[in-house]
C-alpha atoms as a PDB file:
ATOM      1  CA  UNK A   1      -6.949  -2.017  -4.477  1.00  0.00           C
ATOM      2  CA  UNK A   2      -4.197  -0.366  -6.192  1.00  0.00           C
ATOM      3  CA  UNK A   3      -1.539  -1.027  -3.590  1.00  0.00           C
ATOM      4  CA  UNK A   4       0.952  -2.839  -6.460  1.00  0.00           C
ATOM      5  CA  UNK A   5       0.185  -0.633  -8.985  1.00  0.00           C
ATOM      6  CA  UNK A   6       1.423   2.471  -7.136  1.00  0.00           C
ATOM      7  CA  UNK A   7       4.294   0.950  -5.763  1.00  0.00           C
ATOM      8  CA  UNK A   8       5.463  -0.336  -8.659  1.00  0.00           C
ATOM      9  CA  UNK A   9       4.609   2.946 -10.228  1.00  0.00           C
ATOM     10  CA  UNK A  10       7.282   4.491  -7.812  1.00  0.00           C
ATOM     11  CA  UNK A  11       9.432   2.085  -8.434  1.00  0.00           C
ATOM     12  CA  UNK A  12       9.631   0.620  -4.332  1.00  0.00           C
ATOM     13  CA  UNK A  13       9.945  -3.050  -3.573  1.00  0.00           C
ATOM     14  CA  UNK A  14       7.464  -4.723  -1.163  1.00  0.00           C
ATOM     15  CA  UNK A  15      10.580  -4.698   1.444  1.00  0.00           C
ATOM     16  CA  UNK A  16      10.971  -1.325   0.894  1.00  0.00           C
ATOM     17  CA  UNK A  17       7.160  -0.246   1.601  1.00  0.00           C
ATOM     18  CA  UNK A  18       7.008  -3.480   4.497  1.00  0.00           C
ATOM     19  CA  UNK A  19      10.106  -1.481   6.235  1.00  0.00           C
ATOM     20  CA  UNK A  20       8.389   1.806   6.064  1.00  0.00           C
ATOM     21  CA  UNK A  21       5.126   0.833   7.831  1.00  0.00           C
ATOM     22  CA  UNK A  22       6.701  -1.476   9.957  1.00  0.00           C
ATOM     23  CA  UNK A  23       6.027  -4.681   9.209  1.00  0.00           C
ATOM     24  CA  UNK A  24       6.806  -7.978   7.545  1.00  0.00           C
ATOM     25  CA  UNK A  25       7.415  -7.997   3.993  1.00  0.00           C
ATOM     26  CA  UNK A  26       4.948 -11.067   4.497  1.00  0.00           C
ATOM     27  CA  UNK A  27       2.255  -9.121   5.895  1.00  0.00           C
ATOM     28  CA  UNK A  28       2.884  -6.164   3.239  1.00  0.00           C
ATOM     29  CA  UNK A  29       2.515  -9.067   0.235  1.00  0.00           C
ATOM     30  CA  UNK A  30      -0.832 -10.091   2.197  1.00  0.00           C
ATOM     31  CA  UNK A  31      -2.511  -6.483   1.424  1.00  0.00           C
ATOM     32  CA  UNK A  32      -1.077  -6.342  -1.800  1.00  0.00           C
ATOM     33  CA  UNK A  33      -2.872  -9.706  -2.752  1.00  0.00           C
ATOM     34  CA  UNK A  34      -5.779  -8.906  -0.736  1.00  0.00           C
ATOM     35  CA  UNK A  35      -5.171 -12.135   1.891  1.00  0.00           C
ATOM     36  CA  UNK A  36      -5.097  -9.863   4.896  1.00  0.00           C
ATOM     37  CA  UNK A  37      -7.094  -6.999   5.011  1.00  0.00           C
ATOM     38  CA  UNK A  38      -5.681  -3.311   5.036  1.00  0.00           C
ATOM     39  CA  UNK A  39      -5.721  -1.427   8.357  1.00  0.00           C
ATOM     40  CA  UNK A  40      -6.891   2.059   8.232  1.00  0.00           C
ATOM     41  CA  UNK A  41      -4.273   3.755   9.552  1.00  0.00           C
ATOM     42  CA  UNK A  42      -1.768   1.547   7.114  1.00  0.00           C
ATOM     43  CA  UNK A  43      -4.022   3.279   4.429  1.00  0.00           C
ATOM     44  CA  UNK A  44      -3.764   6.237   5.213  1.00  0.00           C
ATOM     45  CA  UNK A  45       0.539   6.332   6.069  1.00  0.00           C
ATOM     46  CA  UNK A  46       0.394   5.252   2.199  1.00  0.00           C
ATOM     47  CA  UNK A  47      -1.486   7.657   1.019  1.00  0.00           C
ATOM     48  CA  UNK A  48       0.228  10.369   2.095  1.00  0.00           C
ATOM     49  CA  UNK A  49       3.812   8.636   1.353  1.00  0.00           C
ATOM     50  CA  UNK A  50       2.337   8.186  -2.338  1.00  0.00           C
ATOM     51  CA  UNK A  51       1.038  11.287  -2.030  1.00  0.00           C
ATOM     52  CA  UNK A  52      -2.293  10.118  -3.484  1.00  0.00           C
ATOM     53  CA  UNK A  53      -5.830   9.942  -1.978  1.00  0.00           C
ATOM     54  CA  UNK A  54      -7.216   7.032  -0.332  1.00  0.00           C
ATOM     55  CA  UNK A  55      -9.810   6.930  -3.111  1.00  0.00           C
ATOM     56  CA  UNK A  56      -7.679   6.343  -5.188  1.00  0.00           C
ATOM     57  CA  UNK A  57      -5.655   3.568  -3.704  1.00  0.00           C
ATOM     58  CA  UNK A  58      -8.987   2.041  -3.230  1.00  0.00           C
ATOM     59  CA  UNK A  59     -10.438   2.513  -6.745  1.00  0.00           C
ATOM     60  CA  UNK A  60     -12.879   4.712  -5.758  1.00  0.00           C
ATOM     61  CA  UNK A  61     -11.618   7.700  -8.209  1.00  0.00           C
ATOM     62  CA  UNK A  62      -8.788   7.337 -11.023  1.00  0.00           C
END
């Protein structure tokens, strides 16, 4: 996934991203590293905040 690579891209911190989904900057780092796995709907809020497809944040297109 491409989760770090966009963020950093828009230059956001992993609190910043954690506080606007709602979690744990913990549980943010644990998608980012692929230790927990990425709920849909988490996926999708990013997306749109990015304003990229989920493809994309997935790898599935460039």
């Amino acid at each position: 996934m491409r989760l770090k690579q966009v963020r950093e891209e828009n230059c956001k911190t992993q609190k910043e991203i954690a506080e606007y989904l709602n979690v744990k900057q913990n549980t943010y780092s644990q998608y980012e590293t692929g230790v927990r796995q990425l709920p849909i709907d988490v996926l999708i809020k990013l997306a749109k905040y990015y304003n990229v497809s989920t493809d994309y944040i997935l790898e599935l297109e460039d």
